[in-house]
N, C-alpha and C. Protein backbone atom coordinates (compact mmCIF):
# COMPACT_ATOMS: atom_id res chain seq x y z
N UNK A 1 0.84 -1.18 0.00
CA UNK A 1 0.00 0.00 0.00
C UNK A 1 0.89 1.24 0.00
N UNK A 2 0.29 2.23 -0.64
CA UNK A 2 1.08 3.43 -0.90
C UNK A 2 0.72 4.18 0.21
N UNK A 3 2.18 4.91 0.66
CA UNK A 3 2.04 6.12 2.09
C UNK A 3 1.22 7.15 0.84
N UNK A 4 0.52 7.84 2.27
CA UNK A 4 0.36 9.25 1.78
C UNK A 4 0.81 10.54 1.44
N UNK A 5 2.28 10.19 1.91
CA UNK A 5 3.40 11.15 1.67
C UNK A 5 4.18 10.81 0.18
N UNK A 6 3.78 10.19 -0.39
CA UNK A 6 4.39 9.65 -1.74
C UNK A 6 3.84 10.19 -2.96
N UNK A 7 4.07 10.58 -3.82
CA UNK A 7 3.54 11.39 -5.11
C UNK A 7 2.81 10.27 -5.85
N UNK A 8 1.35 11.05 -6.30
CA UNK A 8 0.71 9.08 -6.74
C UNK A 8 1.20 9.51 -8.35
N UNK A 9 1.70 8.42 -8.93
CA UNK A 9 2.04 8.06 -10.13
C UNK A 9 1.46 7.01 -10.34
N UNK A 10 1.29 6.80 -12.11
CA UNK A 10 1.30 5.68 -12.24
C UNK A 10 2.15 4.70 -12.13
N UNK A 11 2.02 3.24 -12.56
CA UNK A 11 3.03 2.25 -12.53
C UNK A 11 4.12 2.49 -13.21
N UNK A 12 5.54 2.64 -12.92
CA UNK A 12 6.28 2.81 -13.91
C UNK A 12 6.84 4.29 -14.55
N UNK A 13 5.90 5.25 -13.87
CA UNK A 13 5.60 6.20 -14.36
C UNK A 13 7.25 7.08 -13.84
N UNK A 14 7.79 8.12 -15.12
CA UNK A 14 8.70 8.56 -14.63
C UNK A 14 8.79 10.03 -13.89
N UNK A 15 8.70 10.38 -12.93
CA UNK A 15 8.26 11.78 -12.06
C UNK A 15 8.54 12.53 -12.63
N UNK A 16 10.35 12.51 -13.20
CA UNK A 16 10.85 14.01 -13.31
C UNK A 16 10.21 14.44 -14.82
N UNK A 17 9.67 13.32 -15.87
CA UNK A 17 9.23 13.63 -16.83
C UNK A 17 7.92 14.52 -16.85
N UNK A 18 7.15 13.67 -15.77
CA UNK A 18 5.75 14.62 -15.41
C UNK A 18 6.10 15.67 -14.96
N UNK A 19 6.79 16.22 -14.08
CA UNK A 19 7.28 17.59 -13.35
C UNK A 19 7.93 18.35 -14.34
N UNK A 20 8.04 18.14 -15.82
CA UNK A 20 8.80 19.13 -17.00
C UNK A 20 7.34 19.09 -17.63
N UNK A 21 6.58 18.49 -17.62
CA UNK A 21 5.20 18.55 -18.63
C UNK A 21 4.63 19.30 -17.48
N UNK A 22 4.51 19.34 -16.34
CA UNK A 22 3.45 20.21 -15.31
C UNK A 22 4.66 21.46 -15.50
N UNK A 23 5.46 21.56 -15.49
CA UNK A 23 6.22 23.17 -15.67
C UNK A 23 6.14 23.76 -16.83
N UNK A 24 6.33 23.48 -17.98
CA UNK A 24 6.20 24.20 -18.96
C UNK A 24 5.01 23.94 -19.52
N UNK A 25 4.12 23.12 -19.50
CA UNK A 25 2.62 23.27 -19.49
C UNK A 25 2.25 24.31 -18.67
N UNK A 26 2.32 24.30 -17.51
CA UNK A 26 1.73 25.02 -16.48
C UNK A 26 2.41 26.52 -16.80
N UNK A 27 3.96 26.48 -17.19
CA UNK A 27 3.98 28.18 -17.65
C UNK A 27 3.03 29.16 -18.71
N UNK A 28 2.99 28.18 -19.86
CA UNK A 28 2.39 28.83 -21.00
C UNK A 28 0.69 28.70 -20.36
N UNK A 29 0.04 27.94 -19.45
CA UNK A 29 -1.34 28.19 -19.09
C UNK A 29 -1.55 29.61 -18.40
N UNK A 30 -0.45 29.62 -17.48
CA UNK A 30 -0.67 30.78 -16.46
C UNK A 30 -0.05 32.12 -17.08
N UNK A 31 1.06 31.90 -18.34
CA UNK A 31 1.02 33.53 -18.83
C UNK A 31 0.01 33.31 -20.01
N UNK A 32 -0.72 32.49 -20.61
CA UNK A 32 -1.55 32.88 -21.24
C UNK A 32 -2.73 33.22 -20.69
N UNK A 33 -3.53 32.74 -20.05
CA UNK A 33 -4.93 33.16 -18.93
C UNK A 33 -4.35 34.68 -18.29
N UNK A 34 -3.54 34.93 -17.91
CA UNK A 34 -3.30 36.07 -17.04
C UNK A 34 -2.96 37.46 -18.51
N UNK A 35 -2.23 37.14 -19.26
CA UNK A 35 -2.35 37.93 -20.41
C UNK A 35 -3.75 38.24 -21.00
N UNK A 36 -4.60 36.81 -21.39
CA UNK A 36 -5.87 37.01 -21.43
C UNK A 36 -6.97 37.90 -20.69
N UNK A 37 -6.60 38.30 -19.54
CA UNK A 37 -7.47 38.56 -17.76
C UNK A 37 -6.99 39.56 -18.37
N UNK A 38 -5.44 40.47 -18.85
CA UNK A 38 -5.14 41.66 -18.95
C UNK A 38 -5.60 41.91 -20.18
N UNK A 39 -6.44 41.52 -21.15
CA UNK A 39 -6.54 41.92 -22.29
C UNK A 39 -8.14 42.64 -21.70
N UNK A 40 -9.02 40.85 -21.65
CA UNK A 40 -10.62 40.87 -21.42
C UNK A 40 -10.79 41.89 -20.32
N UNK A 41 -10.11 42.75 -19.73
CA UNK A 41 -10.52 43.33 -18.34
C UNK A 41 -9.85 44.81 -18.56
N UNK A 42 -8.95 44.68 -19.63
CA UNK A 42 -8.43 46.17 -19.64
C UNK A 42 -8.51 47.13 -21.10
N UNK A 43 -8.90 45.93 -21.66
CA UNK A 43 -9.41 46.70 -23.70
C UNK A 43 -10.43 46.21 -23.88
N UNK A 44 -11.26 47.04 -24.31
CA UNK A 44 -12.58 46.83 -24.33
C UNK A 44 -12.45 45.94 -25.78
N UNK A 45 -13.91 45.32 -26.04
CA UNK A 45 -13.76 44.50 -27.33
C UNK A 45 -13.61 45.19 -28.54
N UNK A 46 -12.79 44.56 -29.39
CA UNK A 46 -12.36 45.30 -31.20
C UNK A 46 -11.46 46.54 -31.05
N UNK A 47 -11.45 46.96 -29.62
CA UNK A 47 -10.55 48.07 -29.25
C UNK A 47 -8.95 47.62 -29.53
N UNK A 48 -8.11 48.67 -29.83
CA UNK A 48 -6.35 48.23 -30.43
C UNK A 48 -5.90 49.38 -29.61
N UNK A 49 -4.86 48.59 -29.42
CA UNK A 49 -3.45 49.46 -28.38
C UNK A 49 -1.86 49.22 -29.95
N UNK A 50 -1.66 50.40 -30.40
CA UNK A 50 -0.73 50.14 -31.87
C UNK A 50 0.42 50.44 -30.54
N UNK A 51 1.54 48.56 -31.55
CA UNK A 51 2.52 48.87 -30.41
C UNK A 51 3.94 49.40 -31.48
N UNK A 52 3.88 48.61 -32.69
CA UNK A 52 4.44 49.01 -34.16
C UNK A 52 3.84 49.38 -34.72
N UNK A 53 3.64 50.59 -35.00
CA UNK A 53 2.58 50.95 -36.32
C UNK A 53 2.81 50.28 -37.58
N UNK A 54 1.75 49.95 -38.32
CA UNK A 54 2.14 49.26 -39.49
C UNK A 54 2.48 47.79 -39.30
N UNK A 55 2.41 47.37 -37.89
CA UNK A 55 2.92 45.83 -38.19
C UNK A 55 2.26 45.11 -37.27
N UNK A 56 2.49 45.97 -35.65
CA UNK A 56 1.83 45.08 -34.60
C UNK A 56 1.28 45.62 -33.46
N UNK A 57 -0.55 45.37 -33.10
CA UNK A 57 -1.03 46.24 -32.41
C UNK A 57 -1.80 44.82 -31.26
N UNK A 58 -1.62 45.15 -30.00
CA UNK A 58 -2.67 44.54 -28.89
C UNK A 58 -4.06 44.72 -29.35
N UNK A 59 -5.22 43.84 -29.36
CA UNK A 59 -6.63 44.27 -29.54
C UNK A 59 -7.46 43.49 -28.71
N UNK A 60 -8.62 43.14 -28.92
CA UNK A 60 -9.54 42.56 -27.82
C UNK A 60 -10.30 42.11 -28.71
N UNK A 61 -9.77 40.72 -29.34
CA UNK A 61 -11.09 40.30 -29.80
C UNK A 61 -11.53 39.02 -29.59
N UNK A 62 -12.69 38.18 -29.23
CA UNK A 62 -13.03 36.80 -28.81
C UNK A 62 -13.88 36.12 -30.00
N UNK A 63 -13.12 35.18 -30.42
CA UNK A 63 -12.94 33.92 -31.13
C UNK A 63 -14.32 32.87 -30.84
N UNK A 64 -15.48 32.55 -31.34
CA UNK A 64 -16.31 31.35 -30.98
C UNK A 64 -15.61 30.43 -31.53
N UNK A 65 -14.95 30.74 -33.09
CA UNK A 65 -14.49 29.12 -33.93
C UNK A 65 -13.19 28.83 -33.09
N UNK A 66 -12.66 28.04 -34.09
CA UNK A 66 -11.46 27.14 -33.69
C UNK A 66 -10.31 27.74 -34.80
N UNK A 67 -9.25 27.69 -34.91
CA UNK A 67 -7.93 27.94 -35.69
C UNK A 67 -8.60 28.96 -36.93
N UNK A 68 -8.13 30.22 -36.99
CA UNK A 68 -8.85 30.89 -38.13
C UNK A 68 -10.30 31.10 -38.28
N UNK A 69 -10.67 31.01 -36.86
CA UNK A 69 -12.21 31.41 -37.17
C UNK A 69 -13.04 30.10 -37.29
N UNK A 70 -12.65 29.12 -37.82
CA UNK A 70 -13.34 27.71 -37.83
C UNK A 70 -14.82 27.32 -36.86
N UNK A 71 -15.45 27.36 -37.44
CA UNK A 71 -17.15 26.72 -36.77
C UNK A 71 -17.34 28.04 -36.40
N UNK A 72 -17.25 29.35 -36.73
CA UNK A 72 -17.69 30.16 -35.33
C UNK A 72 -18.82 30.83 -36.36
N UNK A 73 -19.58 30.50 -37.53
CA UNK A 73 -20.65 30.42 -37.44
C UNK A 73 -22.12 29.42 -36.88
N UNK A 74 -21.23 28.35 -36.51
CA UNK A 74 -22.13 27.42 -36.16
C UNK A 74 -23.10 27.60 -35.12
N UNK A 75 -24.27 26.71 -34.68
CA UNK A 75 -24.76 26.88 -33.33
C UNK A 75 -23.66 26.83 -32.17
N UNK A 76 -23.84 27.78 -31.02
CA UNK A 76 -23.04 27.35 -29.68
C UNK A 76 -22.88 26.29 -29.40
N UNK A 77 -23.81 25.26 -29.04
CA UNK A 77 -24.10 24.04 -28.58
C UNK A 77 -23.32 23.23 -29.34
N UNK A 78 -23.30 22.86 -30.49
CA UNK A 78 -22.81 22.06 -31.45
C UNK A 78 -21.14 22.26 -30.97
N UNK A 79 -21.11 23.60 -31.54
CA UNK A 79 -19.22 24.22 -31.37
C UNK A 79 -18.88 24.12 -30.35
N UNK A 80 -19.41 24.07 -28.45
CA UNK A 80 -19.21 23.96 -27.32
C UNK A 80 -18.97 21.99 -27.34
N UNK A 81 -19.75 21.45 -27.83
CA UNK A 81 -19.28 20.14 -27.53
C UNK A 81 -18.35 19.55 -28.50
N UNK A 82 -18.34 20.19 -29.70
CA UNK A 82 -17.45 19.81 -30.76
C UNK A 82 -16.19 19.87 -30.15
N UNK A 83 -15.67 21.30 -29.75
CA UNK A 83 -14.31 21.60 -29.48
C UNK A 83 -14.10 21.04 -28.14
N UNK A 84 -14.68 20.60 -27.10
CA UNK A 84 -14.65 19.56 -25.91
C UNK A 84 -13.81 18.73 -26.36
N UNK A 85 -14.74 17.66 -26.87
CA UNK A 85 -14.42 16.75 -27.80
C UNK A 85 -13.23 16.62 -28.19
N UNK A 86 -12.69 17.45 -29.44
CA UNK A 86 -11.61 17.60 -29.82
C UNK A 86 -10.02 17.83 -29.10
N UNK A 87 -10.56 18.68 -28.04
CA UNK A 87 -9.56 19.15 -27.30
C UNK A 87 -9.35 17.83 -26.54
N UNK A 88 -9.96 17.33 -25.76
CA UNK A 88 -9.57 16.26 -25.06
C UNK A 88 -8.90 14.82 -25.79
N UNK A 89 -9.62 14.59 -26.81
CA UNK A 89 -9.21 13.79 -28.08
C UNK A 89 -7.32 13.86 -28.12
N UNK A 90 -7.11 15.57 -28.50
CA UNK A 90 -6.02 16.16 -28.59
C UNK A 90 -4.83 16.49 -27.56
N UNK A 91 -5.42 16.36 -26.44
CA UNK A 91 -4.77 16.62 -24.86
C UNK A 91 -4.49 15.02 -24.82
N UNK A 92 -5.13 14.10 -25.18
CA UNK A 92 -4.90 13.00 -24.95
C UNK A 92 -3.88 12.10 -25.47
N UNK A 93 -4.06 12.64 -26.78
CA UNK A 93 -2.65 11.94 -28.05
C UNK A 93 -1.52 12.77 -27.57
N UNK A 94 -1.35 14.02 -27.57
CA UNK A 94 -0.17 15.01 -27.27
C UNK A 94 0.81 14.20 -25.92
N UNK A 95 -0.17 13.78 -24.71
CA UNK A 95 0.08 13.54 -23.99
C UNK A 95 0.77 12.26 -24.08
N UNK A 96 0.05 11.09 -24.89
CA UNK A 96 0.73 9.97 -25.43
C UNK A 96 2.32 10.23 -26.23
N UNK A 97 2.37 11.47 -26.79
CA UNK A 97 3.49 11.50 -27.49
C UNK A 97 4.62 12.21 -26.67
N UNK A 98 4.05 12.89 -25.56
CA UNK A 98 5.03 13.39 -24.18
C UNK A 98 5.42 12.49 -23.92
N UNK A 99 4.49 10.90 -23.17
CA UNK A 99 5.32 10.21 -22.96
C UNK A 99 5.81 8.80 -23.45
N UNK A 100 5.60 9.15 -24.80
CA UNK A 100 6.29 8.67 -25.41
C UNK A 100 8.07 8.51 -25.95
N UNK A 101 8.05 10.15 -25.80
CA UNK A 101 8.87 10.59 -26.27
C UNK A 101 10.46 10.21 -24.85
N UNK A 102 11.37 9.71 -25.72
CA UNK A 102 12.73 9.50 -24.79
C UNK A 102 13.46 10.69 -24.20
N UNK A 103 14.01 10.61 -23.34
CA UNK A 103 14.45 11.35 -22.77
C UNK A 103 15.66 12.09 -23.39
N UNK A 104 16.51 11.42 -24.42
CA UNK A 104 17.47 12.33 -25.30
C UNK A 104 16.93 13.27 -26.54
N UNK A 105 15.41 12.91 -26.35
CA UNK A 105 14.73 14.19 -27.25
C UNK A 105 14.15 15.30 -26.41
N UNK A 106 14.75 15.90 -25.48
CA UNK A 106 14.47 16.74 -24.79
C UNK A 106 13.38 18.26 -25.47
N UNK A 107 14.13 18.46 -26.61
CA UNK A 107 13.52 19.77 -27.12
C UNK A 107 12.45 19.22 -28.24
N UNK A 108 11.71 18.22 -28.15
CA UNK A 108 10.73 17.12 -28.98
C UNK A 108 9.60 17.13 -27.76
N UNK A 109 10.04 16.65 -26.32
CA UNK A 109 9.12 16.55 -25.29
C UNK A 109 8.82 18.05 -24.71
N UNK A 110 9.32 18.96 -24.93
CA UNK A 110 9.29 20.38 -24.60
C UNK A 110 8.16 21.03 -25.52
N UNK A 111 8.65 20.93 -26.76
CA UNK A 111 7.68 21.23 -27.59
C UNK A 111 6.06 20.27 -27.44
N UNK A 112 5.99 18.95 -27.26
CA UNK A 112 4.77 18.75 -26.44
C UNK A 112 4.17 18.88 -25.62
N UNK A 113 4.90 19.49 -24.54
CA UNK A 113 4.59 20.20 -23.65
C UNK A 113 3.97 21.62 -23.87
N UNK A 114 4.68 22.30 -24.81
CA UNK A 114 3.99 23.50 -24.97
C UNK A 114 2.50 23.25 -25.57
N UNK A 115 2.26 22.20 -26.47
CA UNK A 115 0.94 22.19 -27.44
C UNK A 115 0.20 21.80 -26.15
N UNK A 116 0.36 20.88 -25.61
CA UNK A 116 -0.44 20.43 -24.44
C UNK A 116 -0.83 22.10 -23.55
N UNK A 117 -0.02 22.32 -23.09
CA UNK A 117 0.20 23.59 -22.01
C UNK A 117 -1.16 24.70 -23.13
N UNK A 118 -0.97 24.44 -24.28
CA UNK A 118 -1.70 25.74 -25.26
C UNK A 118 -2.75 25.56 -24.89
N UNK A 119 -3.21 23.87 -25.46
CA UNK A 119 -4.70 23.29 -25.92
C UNK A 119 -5.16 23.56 -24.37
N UNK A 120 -4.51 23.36 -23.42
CA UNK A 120 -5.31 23.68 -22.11
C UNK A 120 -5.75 25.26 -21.84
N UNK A 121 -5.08 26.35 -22.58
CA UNK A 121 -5.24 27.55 -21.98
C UNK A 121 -6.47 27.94 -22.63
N UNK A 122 -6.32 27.62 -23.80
CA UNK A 122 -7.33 27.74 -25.09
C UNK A 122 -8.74 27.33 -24.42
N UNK A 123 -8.27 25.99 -24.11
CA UNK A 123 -9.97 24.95 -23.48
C UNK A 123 -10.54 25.80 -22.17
N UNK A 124 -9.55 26.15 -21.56
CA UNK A 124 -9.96 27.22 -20.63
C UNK A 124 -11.07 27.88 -20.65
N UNK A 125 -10.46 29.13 -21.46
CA UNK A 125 -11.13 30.09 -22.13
C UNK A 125 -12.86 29.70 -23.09
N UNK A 126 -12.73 28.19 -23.17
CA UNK A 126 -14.31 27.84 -24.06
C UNK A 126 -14.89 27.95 -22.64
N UNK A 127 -14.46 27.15 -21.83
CA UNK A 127 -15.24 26.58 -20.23
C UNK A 127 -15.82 27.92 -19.80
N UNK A 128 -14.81 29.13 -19.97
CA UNK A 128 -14.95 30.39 -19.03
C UNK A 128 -15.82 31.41 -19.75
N UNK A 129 -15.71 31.41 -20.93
CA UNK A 129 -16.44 32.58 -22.12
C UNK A 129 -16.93 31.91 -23.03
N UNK A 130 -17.14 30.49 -23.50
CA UNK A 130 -17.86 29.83 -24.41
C UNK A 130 -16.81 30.54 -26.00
N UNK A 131 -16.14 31.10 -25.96
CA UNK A 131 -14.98 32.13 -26.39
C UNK A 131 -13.39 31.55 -26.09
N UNK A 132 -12.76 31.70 -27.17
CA UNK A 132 -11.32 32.17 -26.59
C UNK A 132 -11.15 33.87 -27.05
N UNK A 133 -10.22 34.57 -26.26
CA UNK A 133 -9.50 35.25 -26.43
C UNK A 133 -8.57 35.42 -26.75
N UNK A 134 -8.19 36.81 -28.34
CA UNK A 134 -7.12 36.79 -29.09
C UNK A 134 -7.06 37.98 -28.88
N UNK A 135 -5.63 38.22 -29.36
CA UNK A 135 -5.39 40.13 -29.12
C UNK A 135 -3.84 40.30 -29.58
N UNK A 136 -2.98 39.29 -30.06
CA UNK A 136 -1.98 39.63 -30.74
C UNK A 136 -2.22 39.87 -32.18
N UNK A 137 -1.71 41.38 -32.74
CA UNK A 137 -2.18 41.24 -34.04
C UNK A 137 -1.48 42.08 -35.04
N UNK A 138 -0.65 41.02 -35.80
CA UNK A 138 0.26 41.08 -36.70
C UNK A 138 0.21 41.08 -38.05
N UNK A 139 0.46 42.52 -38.55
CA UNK A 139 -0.50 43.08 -40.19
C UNK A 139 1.20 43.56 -40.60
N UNK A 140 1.10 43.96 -42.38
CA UNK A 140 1.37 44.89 -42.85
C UNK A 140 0.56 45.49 -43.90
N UNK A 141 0.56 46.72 -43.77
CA UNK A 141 -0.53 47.40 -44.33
C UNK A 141 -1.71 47.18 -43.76
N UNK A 142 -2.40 46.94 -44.90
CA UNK A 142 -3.69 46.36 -44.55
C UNK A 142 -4.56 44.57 -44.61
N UNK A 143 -2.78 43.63 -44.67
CA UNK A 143 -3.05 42.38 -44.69
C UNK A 143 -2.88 42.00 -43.38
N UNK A 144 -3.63 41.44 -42.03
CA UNK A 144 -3.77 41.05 -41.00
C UNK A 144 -3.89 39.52 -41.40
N UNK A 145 -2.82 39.06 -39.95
CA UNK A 145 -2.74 37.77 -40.21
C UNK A 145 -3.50 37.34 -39.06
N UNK A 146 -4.78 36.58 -38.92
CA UNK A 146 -5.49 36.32 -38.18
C UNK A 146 -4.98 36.27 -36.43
N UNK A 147 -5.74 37.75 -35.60
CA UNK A 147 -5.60 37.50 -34.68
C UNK A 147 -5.06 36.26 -33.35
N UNK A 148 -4.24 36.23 -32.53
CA UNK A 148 -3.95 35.07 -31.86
C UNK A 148 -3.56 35.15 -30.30
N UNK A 149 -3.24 34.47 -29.30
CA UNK A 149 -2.93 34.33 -28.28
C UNK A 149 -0.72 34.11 -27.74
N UNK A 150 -1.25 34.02 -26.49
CA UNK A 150 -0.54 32.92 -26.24
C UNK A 150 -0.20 31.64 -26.57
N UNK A 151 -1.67 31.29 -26.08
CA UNK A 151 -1.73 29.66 -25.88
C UNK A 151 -1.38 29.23 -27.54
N UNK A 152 -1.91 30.06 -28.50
CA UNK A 152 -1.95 29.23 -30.24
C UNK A 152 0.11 29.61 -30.42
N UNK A 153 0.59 30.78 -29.48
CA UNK A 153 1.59 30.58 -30.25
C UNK A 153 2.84 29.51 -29.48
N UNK A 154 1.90 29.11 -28.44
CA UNK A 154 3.00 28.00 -27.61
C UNK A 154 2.68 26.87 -28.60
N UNK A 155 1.29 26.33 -28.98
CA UNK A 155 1.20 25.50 -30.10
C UNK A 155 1.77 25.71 -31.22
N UNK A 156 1.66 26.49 -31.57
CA UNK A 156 2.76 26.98 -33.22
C UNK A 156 4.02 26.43 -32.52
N UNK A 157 4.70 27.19 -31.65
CA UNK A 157 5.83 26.96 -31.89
C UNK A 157 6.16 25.25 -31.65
N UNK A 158 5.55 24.93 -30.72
CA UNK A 158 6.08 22.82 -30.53
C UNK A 158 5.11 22.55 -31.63
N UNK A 159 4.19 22.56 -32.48
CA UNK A 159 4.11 21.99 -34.03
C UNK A 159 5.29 22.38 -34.32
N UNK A 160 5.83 23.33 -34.95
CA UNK A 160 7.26 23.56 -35.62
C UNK A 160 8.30 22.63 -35.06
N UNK A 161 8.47 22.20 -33.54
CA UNK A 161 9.71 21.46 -33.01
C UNK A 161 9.19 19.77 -33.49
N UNK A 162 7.60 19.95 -33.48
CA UNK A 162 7.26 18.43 -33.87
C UNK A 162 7.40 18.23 -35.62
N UNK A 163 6.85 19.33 -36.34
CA UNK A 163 7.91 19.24 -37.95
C UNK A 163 9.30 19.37 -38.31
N UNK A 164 9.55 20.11 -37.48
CA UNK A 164 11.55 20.02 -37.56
C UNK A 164 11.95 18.50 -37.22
N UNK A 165 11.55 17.73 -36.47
CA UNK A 165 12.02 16.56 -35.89
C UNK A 165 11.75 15.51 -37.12
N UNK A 166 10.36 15.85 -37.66
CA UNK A 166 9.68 14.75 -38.88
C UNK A 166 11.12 15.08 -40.14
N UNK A 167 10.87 15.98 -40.10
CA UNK A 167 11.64 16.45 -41.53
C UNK A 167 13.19 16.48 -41.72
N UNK A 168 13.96 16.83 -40.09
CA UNK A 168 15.06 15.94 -40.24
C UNK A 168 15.43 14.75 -39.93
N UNK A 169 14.27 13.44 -39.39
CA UNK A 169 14.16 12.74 -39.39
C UNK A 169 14.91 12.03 -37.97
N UNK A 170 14.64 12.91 -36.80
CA UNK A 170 14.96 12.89 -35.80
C UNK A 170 13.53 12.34 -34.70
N UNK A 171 12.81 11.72 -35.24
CA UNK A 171 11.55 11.12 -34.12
C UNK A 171 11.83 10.04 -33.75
N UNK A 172 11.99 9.54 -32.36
CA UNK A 172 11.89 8.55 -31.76
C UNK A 172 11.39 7.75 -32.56
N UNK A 173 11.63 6.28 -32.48
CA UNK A 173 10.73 5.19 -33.11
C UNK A 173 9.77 4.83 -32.25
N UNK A 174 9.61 5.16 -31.10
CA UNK A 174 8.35 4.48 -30.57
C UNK A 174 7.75 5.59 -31.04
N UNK A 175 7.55 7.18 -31.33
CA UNK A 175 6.63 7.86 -32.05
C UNK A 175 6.32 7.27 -33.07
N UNK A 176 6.44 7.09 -33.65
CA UNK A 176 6.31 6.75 -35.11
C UNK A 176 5.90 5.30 -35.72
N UNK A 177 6.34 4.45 -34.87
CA UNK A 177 5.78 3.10 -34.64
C UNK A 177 6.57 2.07 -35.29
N UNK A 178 8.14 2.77 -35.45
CA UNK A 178 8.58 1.30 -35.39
C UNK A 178 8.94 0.71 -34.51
N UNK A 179 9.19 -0.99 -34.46
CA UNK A 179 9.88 -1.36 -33.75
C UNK A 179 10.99 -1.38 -33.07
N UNK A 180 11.37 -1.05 -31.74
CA UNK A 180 12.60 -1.17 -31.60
C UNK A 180 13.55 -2.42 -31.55
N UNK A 181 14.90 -2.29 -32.07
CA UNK A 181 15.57 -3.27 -32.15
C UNK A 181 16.38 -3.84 -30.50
C-alpha cells in the first residue's frame, strides 16, 4: 500500500518527466490566462493598443471558432461540444506523445509540452467565455494575419519542433511506430 506522503504516479511512471510537462505546461497556461485577464478586463472589445505601427497592435477580440475562425458560425451548442471533444481527443494523443517521447529528445518533449500547455489555456477560455481570447495582431498594411494568443503561439511553436524533428528525421521510433531493435 502506498504512504500518503508519496507522489501518486502511475506504474512505472517517470516523475521528473511529469514535473517538466506540469512546468512548462503550467507556464504557458498561467502567462496565457493572465495575459488574457489583462486583455478581457483592460481593452474593451475590437478596441487596439498600436505597439508598431504598421505591423503590430494589442486588440480585444473573442474567437467562438477554432484555428482561423473555424465553426464560429455554427450553433453554440454544437461548437461547445465539438471543441470539448476535440480538445480532449487532442490533450490525450499530445500527452501519449510526451510520454512517449525518450528522454534524449528533450527539445521534442518540450515542444509537447507546450501544445499540451496551449490546448489547455485555449480549453480554458471555451469553459470560461464559451470564447477564446485573441489580441496579438500582426499586419502589414492592410493584410492582417489572423488575430492570436498565447496559448496558439505555444502551439505553433512545438508543431514547428514536432515538424523540424519529422523532416530531419529525428523522431523517436516508438513515435512513429517502429519497432525497436
Amino acid at each position: 500500500m502506498m504512504s500518503t506522503s508519496e507522489p501518486c504516479t502511475l506504474p512505472g511512471e517517470d516523475k521528473s518527466g511529469l514535473v517538466k510537462l506540469v512546468m512548462i505546461a503550467g507556464l504557458v497556461v498561467i502567462l496565457d490566462q493572465a495575459s488574457k485577464l489583462i486583455v478581457y478586463h483592460g481593452l474593451a472589445l475590437y478596441n487596439e493598443i498600436v505597439i508598431i505601427p504598421g505591423f503590430f497592435s494589442i486588440v480585444h477580440y473573442q474567437n467562438p471558432g477554432g484555428a482561423f475562425g473555424i465553426l464560429a458560425g455554427t450553433g453554440n451548442g454544437f461548437r461547445q461540444v465539438f471543441f470539448l471533444i476535440v480538445s480532449i481527443l487532442a490533450l490525450g494523443l499530445i500527452y501519449y506523445f510526451y510520454r512517449s517521447t525518450p528522454r534524449s529528445h528533450r527539445f521534442l518533449s518540450a515542444g509537447f509540452a507546450m501544445i499540451f500547455g496551449g490546448a489547455i489555456g485555449n480549453l480554458l477560455d471555451r469553459f470560461r467565455l464559451g470564447q477564446v481570447v485573441d489580441f496579438l495582431d500582426v499586419y502589414v498594411n492592410g493584410w492582417h494575419w489572423p488575430a492570436f494568443n498565447v496559448a496558439d503561439s505555444a502551439i505553433t511553436i512545438g508543431i514547428c519542433i514536432f515538424v523540424l524533428h519529422l523532416l530531419f528525421g529525428k523522431m523517436p521510433d516508438k513515435i512513429i511506430g517502429k519497432k525497436e531493435s
